[in-house]
PDB file of N, CA and C in Angstrom:
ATOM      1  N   UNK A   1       4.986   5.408 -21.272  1.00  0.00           N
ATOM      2  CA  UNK A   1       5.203   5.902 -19.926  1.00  0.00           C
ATOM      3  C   UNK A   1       3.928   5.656 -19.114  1.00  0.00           C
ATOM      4  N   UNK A   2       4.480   5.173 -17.787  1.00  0.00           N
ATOM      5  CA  UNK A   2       2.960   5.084 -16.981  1.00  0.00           C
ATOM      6  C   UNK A   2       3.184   5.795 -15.954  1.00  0.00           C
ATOM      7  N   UNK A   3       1.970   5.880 -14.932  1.00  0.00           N
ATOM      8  CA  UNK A   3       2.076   6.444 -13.446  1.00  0.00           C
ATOM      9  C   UNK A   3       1.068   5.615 -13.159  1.00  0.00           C
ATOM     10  N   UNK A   4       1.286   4.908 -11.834  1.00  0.00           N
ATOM     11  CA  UNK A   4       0.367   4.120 -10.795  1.00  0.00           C
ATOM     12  C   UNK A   4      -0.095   5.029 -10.007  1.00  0.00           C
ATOM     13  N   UNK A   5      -1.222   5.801  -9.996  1.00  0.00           N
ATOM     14  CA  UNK A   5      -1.767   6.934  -9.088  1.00  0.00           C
ATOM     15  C   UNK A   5      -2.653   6.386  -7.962  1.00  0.00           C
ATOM     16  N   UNK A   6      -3.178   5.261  -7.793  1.00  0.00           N
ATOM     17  CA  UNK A   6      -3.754   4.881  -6.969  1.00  0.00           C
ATOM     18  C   UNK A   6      -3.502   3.799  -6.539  1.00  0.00           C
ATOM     19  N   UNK A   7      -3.124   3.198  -5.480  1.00  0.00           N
ATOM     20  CA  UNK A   7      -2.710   1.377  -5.302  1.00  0.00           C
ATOM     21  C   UNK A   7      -3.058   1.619  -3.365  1.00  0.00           C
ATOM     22  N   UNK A   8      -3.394   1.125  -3.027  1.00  0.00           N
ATOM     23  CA  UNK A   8      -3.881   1.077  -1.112  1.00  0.00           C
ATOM     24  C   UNK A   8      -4.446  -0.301  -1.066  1.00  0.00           C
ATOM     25  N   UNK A   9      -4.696   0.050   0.388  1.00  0.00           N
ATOM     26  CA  UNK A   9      -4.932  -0.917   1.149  1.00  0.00           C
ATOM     27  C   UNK A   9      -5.714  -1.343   2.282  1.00  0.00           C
ATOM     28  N   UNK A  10      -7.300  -1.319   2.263  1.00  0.00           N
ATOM     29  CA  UNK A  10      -8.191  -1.194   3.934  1.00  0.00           C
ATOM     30  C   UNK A  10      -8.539  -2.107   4.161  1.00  0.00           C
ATOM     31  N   UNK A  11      -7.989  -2.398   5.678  1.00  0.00           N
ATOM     32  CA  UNK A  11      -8.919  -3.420   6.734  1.00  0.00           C
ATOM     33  C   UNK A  11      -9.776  -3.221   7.038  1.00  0.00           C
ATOM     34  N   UNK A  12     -11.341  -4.055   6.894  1.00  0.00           N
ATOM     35  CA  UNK A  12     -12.417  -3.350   7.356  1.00  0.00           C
ATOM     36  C   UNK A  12     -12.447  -2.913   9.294  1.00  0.00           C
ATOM     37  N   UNK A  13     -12.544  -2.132  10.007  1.00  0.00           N
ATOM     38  CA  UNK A  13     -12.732  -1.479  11.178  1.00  0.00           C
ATOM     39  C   UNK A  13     -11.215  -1.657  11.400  1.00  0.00           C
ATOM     40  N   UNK A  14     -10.496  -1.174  10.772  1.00  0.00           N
ATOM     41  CA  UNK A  14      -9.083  -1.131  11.384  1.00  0.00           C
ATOM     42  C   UNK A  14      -9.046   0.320  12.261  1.00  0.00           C
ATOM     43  N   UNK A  15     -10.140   1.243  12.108  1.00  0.00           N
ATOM     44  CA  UNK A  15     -10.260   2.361  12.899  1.00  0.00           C
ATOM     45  C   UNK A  15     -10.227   2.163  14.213  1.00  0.00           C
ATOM     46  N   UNK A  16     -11.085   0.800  14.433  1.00  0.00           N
ATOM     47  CA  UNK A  16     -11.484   0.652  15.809  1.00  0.00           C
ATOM     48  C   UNK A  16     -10.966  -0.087  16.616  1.00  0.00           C
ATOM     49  N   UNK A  17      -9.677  -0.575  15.823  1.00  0.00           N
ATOM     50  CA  UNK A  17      -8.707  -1.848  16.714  1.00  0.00           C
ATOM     51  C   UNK A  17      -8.063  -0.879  17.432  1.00  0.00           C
ATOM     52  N   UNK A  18      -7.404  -1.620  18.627  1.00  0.00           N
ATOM     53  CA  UNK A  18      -6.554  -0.920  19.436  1.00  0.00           C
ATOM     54  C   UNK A  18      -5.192  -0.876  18.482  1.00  0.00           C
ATOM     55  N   UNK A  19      -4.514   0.184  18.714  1.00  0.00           N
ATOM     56  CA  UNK A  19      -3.120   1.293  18.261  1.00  0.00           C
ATOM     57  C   UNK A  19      -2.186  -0.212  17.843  1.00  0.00           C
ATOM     58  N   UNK A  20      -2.183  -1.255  18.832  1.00  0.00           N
ATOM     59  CA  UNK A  20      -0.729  -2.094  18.615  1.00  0.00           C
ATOM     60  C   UNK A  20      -1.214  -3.407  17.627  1.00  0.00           C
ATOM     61  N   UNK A  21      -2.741  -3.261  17.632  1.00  0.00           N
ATOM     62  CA  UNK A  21      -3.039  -4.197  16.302  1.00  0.00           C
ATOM     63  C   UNK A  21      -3.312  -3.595  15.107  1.00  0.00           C
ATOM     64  N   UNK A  22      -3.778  -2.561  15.306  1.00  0.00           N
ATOM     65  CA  UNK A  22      -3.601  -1.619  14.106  1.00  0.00           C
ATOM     66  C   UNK A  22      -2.485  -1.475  13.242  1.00  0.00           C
ATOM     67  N   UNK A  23      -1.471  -1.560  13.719  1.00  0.00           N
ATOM     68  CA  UNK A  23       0.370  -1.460  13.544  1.00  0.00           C
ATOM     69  C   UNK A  23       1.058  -2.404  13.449  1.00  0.00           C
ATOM     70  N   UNK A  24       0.953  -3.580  13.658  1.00  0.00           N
ATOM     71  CA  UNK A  24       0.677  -4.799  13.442  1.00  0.00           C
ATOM     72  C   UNK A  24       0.160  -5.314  12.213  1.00  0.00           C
ATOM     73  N   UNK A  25       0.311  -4.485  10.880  1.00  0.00           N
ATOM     74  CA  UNK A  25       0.120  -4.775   9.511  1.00  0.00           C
ATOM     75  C   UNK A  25       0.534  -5.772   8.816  1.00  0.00           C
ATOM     76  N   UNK A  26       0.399  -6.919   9.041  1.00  0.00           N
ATOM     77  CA  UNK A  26       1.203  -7.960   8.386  1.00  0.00           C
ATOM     78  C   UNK A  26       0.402  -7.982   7.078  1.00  0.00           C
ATOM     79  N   UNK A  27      -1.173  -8.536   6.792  1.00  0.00           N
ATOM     80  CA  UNK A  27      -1.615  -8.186   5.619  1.00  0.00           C
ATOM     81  C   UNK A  27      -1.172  -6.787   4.511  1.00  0.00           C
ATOM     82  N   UNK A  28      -0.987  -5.772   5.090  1.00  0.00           N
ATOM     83  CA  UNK A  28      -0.842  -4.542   4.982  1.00  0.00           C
ATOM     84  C   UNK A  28       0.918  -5.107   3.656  1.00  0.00           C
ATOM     85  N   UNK A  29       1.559  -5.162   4.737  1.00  0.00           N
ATOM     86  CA  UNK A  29       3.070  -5.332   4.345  1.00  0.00           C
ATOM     87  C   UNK A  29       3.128  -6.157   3.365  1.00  0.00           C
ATOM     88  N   UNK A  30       2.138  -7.316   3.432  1.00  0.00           N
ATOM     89  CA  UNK A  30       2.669  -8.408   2.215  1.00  0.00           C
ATOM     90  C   UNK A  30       2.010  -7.880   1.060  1.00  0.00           C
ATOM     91  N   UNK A  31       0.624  -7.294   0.878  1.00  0.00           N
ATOM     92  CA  UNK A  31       0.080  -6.901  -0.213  1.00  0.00           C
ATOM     93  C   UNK A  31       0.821  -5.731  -0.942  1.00  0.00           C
ATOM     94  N   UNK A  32       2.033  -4.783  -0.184  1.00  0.00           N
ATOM     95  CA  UNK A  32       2.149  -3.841  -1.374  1.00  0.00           C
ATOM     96  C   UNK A  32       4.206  -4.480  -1.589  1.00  0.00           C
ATOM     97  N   UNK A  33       4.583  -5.523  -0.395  1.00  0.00           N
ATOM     98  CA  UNK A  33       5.347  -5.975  -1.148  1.00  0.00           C
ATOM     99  C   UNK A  33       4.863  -6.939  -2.627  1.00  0.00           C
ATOM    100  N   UNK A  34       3.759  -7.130  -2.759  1.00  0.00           N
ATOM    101  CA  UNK A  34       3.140  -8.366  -3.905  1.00  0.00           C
ATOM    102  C   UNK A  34       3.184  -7.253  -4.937  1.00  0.00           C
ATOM    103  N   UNK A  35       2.482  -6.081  -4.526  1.00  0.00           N
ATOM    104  CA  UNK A  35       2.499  -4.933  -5.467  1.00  0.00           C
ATOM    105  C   UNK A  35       3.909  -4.156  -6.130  1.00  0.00           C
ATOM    106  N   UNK A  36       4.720  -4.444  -5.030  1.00  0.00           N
ATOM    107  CA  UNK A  36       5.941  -3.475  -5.761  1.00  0.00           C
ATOM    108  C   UNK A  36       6.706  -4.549  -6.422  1.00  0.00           C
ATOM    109  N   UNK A  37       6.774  -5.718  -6.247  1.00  0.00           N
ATOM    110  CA  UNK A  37       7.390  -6.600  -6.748  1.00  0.00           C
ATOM    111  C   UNK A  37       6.812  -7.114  -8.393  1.00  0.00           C
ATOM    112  N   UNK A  38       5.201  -7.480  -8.326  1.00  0.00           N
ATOM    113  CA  UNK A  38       4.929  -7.126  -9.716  1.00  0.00           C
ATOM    114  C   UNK A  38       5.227  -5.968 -10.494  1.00  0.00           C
ATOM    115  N   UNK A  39       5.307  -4.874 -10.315  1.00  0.00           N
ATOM    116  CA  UNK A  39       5.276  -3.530 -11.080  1.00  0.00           C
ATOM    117  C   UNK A  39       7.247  -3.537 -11.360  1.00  0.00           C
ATOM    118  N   UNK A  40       7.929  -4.410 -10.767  1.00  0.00           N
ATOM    119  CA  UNK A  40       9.395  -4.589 -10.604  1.00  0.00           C
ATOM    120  C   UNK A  40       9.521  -5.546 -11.786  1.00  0.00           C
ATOM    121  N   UNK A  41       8.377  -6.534 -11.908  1.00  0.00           N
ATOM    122  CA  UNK A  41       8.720  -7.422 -13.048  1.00  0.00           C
ATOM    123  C   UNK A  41       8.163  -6.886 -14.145  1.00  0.00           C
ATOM    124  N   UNK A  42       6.764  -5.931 -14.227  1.00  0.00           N
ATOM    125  CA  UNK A  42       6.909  -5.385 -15.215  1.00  0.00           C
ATOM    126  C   UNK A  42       7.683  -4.697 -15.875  1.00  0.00           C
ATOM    127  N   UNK A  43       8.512  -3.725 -15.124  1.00  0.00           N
ATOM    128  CA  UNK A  43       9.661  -2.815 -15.458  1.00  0.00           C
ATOM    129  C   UNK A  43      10.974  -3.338 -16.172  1.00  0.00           C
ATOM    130  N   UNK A  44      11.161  -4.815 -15.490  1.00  0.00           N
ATOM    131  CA  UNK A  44      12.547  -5.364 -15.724  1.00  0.00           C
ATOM    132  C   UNK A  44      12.206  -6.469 -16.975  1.00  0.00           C
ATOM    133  N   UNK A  45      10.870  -7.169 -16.274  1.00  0.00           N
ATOM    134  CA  UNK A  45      11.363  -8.342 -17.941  1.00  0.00           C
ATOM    135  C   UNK A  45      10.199  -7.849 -18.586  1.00  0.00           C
ATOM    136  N   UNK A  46       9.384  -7.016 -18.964  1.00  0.00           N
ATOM    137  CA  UNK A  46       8.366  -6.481 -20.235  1.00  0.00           C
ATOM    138  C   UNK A  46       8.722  -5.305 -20.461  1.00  0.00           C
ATOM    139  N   UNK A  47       9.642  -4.392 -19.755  1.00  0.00           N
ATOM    140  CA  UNK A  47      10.205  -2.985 -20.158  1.00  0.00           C
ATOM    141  C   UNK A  47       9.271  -1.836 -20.372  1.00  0.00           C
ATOM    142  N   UNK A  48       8.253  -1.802 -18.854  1.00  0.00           N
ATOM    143  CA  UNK A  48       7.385  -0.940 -18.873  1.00  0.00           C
ATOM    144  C   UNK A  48       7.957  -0.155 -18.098  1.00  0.00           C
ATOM    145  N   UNK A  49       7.530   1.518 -18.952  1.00  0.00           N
ATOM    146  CA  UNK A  49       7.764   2.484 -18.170  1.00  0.00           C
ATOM    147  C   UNK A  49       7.290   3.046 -17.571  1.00  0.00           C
ATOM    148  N   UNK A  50       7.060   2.829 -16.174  1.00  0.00           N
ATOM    149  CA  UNK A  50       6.608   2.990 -14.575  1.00  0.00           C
ATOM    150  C   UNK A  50       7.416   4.279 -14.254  1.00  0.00           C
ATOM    151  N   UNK A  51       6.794   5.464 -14.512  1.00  0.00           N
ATOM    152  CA  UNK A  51       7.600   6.754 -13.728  1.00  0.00           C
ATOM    153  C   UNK A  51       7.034   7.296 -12.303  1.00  0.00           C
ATOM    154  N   UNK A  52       6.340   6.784 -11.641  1.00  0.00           N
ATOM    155  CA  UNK A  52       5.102   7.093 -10.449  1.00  0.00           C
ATOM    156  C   UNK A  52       4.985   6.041  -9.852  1.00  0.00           C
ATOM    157  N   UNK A  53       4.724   6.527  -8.671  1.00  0.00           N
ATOM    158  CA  UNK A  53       3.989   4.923  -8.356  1.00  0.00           C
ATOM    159  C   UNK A  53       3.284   5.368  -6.655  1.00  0.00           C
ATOM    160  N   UNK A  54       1.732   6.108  -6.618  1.00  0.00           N
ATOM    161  CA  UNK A  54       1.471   6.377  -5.611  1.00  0.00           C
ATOM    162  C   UNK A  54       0.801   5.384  -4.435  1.00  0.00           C
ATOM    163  N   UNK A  55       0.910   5.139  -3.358  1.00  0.00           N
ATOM    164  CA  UNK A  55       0.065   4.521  -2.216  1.00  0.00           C
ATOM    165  C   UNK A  55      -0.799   5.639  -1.209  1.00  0.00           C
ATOM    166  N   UNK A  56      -1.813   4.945  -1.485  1.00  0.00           N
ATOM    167  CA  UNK A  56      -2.691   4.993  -0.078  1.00  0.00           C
ATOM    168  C   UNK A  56      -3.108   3.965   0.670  1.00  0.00           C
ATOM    169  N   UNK A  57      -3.300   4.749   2.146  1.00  0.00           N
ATOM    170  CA  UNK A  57      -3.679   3.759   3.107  1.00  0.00           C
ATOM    171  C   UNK A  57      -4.494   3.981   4.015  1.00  0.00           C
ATOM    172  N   UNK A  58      -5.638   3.717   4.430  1.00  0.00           N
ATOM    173  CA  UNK A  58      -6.380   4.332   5.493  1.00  0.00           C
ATOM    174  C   UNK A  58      -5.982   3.909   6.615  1.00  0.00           C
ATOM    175  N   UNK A  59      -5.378   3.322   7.329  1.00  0.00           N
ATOM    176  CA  UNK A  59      -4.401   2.608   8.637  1.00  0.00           C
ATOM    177  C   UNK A  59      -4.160   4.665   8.873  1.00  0.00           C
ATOM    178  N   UNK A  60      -2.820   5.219   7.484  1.00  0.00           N
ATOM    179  CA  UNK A  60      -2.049   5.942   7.489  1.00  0.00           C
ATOM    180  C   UNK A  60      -3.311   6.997   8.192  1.00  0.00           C
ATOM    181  N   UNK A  61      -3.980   7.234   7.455  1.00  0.00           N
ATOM    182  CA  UNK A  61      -5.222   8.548   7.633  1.00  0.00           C
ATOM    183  C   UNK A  61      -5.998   8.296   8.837  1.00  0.00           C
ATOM    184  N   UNK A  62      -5.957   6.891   9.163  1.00  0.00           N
ATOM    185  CA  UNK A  62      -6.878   7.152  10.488  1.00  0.00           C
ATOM    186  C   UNK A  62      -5.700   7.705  11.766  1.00  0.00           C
ATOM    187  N   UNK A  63      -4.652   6.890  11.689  1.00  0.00           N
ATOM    188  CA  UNK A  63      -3.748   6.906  12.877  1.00  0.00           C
ATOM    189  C   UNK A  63      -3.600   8.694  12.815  1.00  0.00           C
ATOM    190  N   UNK A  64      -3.379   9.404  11.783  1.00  0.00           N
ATOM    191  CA  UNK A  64      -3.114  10.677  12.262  1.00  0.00           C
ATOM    192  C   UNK A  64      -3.859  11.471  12.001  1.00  0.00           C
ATOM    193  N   UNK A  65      -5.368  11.074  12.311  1.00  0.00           N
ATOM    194  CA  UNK A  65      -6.533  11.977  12.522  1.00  0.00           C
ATOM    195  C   UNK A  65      -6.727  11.189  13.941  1.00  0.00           C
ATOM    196  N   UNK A  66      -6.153  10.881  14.592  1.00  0.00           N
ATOM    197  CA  UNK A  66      -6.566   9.877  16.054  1.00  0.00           C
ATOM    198  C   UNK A  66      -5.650  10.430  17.078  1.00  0.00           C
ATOM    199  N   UNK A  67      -4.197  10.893  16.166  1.00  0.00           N
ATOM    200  CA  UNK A  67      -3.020  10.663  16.985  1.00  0.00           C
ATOM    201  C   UNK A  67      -3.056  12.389  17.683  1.00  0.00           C
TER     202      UNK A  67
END
């Protein structure tokens, strides 16, 4: 049995971009689709047991210490 407790993702000064490039995550989006999709092939063709699987993001933590 596993748990992924930590997996994220920071742009350096993504604090300081304006709101609509900030949100504008395209790096963001492809790296934890790369992530959920490996942990998908582990599960399905090596038969690992993945019961967890947490994200962080500082994008997430800055926007709603800003907002």
């Amino acid at each position: 049995m596993s748990s992924i407790l930590e997996n994220g993702f920071a742009r350096p000064n993504e604090n300081k971009m304006p709101i609509k490039e900030a949100v504008n995550d395209v790096e963001r989006v492809d790296f934890f689709k790369g992530a959920v999709q490996s942990l998908m092939e582990a599960m399905t063709r090596d038969g690992v047991d993945v019961r967890s699987y947490f994200v962080w993001s500082m994008c997430m933590v800055d926007i709603n210490h800003t907002v």
